[in-house]
Protein backbone atom coordinates (compact mmCIF):
# COMPACT_ATOMS: atom_id res chain seq x y z
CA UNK A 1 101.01 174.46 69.33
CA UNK A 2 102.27 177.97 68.22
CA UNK A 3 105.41 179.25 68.72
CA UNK A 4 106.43 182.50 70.54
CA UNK A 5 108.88 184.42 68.49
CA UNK A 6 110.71 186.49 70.21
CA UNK A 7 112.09 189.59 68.16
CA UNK A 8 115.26 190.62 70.08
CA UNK A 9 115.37 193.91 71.22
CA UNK A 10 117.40 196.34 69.29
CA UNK A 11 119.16 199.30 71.69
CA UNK A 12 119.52 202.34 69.88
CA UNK A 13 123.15 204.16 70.53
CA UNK A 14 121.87 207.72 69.24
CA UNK A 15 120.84 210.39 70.74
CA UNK A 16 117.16 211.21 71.51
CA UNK A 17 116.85 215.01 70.85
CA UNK A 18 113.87 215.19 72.68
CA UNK A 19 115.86 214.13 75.57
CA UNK A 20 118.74 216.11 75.22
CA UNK A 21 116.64 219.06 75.11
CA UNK A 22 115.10 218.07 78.39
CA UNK A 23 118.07 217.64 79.89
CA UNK A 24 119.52 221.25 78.88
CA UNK A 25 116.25 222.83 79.86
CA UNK A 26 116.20 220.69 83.40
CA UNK A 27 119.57 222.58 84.11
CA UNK A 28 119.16 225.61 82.35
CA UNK A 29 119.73 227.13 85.77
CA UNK A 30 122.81 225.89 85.80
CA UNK A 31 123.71 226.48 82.10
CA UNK A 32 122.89 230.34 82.72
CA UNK A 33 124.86 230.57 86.33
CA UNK A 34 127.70 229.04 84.99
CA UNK A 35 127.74 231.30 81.43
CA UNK A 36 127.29 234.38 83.80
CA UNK A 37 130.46 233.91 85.89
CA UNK A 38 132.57 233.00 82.96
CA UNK A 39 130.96 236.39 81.04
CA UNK A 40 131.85 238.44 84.19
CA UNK A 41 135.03 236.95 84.53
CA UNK A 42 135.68 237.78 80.94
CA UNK A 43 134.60 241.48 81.51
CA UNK A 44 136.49 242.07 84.08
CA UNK A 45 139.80 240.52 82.09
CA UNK A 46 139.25 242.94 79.63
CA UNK A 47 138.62 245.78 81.82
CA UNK A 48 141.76 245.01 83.52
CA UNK A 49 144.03 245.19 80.50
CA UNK A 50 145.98 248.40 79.51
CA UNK A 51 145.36 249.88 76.08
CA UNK A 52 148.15 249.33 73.21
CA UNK A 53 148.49 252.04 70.75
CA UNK A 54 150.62 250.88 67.08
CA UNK A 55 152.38 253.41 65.56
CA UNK A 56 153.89 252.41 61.84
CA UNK A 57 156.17 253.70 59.46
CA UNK A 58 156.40 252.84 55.80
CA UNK A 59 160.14 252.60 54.29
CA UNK A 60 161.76 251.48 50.95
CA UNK A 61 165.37 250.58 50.52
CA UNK A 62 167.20 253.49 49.85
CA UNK A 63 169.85 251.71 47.05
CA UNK A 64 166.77 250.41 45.17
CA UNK A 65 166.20 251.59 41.55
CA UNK A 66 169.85 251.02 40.77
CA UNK A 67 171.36 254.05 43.07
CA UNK A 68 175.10 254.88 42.25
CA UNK A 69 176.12 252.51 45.37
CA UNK A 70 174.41 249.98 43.85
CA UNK A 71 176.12 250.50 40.37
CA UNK A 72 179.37 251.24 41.94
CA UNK A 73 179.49 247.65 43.27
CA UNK A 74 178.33 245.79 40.28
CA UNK A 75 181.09 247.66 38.22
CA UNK A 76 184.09 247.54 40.47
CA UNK A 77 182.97 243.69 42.14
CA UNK A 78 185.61 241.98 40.08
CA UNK A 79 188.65 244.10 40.28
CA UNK A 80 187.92 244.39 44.26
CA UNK A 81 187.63 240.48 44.62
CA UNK A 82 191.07 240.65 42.27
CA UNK A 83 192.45 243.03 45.05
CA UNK A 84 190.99 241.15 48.14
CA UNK A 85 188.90 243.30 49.29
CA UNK A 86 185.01 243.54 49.41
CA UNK A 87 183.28 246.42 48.07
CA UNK A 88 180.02 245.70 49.33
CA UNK A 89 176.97 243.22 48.13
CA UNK A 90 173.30 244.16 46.03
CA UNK A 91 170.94 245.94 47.26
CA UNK A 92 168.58 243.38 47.85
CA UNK A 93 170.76 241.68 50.06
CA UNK A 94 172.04 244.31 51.84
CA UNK A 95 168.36 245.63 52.22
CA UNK A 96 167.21 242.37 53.95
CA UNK A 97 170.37 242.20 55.92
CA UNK A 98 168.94 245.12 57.63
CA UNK A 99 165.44 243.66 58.19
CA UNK A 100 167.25 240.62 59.95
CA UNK A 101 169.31 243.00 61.83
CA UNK A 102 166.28 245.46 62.77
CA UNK A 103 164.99 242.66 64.76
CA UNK A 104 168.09 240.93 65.91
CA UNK A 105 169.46 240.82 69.95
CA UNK A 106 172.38 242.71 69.96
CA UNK A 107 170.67 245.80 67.79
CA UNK A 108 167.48 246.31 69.87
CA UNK A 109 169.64 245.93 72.52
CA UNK A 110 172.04 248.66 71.77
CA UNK A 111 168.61 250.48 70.80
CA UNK A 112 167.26 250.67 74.12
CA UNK A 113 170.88 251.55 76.08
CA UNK A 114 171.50 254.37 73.89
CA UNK A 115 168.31 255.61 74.23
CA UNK A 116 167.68 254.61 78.24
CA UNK A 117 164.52 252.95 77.63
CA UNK A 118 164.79 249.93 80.51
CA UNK A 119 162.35 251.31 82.54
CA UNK A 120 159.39 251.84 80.13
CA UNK A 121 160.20 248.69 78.32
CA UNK A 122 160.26 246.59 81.21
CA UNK A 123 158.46 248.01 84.26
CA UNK A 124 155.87 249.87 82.21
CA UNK A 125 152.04 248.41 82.75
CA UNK A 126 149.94 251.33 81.58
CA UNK A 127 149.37 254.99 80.57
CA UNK A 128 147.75 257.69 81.99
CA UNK A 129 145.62 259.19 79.47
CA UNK A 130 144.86 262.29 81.62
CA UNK A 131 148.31 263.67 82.77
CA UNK A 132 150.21 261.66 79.90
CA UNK A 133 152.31 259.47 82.42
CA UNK A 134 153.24 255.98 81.96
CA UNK A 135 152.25 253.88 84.67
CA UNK A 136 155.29 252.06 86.49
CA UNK A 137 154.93 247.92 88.13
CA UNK A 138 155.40 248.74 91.77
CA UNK A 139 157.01 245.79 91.92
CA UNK A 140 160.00 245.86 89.36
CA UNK A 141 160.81 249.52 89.85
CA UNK A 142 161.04 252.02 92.81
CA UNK A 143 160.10 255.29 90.98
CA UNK A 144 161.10 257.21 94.15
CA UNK A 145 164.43 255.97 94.96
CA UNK A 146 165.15 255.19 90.96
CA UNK A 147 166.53 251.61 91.71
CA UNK A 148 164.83 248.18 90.26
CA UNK A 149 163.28 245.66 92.45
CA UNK A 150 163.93 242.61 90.70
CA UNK A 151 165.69 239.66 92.92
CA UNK A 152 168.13 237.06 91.81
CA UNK A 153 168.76 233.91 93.06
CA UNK A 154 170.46 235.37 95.76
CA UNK A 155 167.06 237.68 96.58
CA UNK A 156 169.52 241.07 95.77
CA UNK A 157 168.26 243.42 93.70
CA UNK A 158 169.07 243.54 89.97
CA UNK A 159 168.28 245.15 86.82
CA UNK A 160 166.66 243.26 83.84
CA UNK A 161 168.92 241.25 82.34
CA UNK A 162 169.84 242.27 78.33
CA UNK A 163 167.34 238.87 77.50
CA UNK A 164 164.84 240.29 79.36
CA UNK A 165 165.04 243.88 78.00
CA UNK A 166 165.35 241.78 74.28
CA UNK A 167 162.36 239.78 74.90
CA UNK A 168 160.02 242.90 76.07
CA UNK A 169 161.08 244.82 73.11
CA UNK A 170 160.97 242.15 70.66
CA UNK A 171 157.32 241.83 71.44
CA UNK A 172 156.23 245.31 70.49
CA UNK A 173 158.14 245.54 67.35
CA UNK A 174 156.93 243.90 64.01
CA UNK A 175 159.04 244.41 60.73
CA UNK A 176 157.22 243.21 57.41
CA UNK A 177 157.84 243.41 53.60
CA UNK A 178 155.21 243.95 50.87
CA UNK A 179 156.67 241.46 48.54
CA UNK A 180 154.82 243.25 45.37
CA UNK A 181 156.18 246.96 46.30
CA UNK A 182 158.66 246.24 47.82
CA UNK A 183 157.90 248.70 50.83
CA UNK A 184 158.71 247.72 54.34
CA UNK A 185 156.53 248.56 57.18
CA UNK A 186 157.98 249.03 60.41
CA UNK A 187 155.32 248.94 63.80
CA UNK A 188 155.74 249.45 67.57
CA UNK A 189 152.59 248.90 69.74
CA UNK A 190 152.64 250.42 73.15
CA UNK A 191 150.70 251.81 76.33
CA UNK A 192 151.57 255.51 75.39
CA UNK A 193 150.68 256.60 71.53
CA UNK A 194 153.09 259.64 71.97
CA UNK A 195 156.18 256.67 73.04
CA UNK A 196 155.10 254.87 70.13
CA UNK A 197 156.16 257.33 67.76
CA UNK A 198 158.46 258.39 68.58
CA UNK A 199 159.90 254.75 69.24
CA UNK A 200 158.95 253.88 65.50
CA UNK A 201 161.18 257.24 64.60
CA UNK A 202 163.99 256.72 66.73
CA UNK A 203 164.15 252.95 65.58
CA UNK A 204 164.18 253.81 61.48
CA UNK A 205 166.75 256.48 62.44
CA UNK A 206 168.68 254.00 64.55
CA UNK A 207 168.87 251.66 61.95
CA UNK A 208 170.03 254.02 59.29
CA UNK A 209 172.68 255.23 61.69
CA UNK A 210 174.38 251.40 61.93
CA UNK A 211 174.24 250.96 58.70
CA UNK A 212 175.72 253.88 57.59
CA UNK A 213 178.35 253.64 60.16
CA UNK A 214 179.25 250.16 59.52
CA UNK A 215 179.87 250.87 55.82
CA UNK A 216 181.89 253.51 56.96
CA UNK A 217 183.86 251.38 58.74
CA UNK A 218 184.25 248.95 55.89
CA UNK A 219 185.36 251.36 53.56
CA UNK A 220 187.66 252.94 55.87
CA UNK A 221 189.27 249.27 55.83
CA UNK A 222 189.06 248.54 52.28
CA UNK A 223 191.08 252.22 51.83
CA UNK A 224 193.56 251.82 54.46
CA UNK A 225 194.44 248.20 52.84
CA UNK A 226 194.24 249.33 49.01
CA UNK A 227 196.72 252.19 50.18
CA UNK A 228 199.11 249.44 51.64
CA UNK A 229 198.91 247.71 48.65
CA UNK A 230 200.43 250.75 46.43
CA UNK A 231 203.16 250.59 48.99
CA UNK A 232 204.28 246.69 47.94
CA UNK A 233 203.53 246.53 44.23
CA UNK A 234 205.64 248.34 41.70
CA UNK A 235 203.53 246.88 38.54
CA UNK A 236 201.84 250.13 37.26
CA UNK A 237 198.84 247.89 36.31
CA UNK A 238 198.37 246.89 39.42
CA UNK A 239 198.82 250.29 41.04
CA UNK A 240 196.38 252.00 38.33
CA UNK A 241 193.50 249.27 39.74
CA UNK A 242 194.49 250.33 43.32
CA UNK A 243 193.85 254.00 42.35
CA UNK A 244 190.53 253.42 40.68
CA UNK A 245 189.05 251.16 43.79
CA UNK A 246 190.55 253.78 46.27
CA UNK A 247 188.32 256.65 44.28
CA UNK A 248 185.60 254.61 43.86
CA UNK A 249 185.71 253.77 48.24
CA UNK A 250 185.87 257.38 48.48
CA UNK A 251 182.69 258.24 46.87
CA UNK A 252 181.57 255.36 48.66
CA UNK A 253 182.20 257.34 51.66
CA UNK A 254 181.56 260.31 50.31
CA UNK A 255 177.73 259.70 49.61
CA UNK A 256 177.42 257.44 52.96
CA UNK A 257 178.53 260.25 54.87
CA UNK A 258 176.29 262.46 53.28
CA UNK A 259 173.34 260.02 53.58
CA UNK A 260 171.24 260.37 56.71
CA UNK A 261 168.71 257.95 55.30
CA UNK A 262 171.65 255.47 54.47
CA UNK A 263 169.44 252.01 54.37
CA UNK A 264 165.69 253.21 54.51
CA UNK A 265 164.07 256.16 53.20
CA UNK A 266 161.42 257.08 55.15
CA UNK A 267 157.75 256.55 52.65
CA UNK A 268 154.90 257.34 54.72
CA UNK A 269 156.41 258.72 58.61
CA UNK A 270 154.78 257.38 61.90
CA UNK A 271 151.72 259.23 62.80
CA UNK A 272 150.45 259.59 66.71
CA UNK A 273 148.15 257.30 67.18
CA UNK A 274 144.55 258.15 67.66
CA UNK A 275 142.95 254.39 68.30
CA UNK A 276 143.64 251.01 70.24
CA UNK A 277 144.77 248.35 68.68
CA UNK A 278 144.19 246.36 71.51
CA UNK A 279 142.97 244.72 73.25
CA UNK A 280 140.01 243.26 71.95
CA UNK A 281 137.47 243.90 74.20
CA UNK A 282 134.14 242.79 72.70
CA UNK A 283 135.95 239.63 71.04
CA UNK A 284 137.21 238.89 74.62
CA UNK A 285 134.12 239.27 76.16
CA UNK A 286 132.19 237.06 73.58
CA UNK A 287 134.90 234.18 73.68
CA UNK A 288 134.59 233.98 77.50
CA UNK A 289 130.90 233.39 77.49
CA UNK A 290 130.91 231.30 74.71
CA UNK A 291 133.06 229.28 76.44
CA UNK A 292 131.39 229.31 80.01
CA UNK A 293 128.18 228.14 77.71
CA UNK A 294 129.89 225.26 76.16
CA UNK A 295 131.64 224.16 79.85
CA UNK A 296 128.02 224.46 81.19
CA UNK A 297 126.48 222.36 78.71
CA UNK A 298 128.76 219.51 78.82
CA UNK A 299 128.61 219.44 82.67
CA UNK A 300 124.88 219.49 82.68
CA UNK A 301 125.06 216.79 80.18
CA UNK A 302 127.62 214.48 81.53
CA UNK A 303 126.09 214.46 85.19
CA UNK A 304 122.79 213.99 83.27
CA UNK A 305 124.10 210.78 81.66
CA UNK A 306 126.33 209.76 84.44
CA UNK A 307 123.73 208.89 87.10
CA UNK A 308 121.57 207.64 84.47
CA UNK A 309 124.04 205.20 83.80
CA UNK A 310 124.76 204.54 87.32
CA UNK A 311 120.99 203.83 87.71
């Protein structure tokens, strides 16, 4: 009598390329329908986006290489801490104090009031290349009547909040050190290549200006208190130390005042812009069908294998 053996039967899990390719050719229609759209789509997205210029200055600290400010501090540091007063810290710290500030609320704030920029921060959505006009949102800013359209909770008009205004702004400018050189470069990208600029000049000047005027201010104070302190002390020791910081805060204030580049001196100046830097057209266009060909793909696969399975 012979025996039957029966060899089981052995499924195999992976993929049959033969069949896969099948399957992509049986819905190749639907693979090239589906990539068109998304490719269309992802034209007309990038069509529809404004053009960003980036205009860029290149700075240095102006206290580096050991400046007299910079000496002046190192030499007089102790006697001023003696006298309770502060004199001022090193240039690198003072450099990247700026840098912090440069990008900090309350400066780029203070930035765009003093220079009236709310409207082409915030309602801005293009430029004009033809008559050199910045294209306005209809929608956040009446050009005729000069009044913004923004509602609050109460659905009453209302200007951009100083947030709002920050988080616009903060957006366009970039601030970056070369740690090698030591050079900072200092980058506004906008509709208009003319705004961005003179945006990049106005903000390295702006920043120059605070500085400047808030060492004034310091040594003002450290003066008007080392001048009280004559007043109470009758050791001549004492009074000879006073004497030396107060000349020292003098040429302090001297060579501020006499400093337009006080914290930055400008390298290489901000040129008008000639090129985009965005948007990426071509990389937006590519991305988009790549992606409508993947989606396709996977939906002509997984309805391929989901009523085979149902079957």
């Amino acid at each position: 009598m012979q025996n039957d053996i029966q060899v089981p039967e052995i499924y195999d899990d992976e993929i049959d390329l033969r069949e896969l390719f099948s399957v992509l050719w049986a819905g190749k229609q639907l693979i090239v329908v589906i990539t068109a759209v998304f490719a269309i789509v992802a034209v007309i997205y990038a069509l529809s986006i404004a053009n960003e210029y980036k205009a860029s200055a290149v700075v240095s600290p102006a206290q580096s290489g050991g400046s007299s400010l910079g000496k002046m501090a190192g030499q007089l540091g102790g006697l001023a801490s003696l006298a309770g007063i502060n004199i001022g810290g090193g240039e690198g710290s003072e450099t990247q104090e700026a840098m912090e500030i440069m990008q900090s609320w309350g400066f780029i704030e203070e930035f765009i009031q003093s220079n009236n920029l709310q409207v082409p921060v915030y309602a801005a959505e293009g430029w004009n290349k033809s008559s050199n006009a910045l294209k306005l949102d209809d929608g956040l800013y009446d050009i005729e009547t000069k009044s913004w359209l923004i509602e609050d909770d109460n659905g009453d008009a209302r200007p951009p909040s100083s947030w709002e205004l920050y988080q616009q702004f903060q957006q366009r400018v970039s601030v970056s050190e070369d740690k090698k050189s030591g050079l900072i470069n200092i980058s506004i990208e906008y509709f208009s290549p003319q705004i961005a600029k003179q945006w990049v000049d106005l903000f390295v000047s702006s920043i120059n200006d605070y500085m400047r005027d808030r060492k004034l201010a310091q040594v003002n104070r450290n003066i008007e208190y080392l001048t009280a302190q004559i007043d109470k002390t009758a050791i001549a020791e004492m009074r000879e130390v006073f004497y030396q910081l107060i000349e020292e805060q003098t040429k302090s204030k001297m060579l501020a005042e006499a400093s337009p580049e006080y914290a930055f001196v400008t390298v290489s100046k901000a040129m008008v812009p000639e090129e985009k830097s965005k948007p990426k057209r071509a990389l937006i266009c590519i991305l988009g069908t790549l992606l409508g060909g993947m989606l396709s793909v996977l939906i002509v696969l997984v309805r391929h294998y989901a009523f085979k399975e149902n079957n």
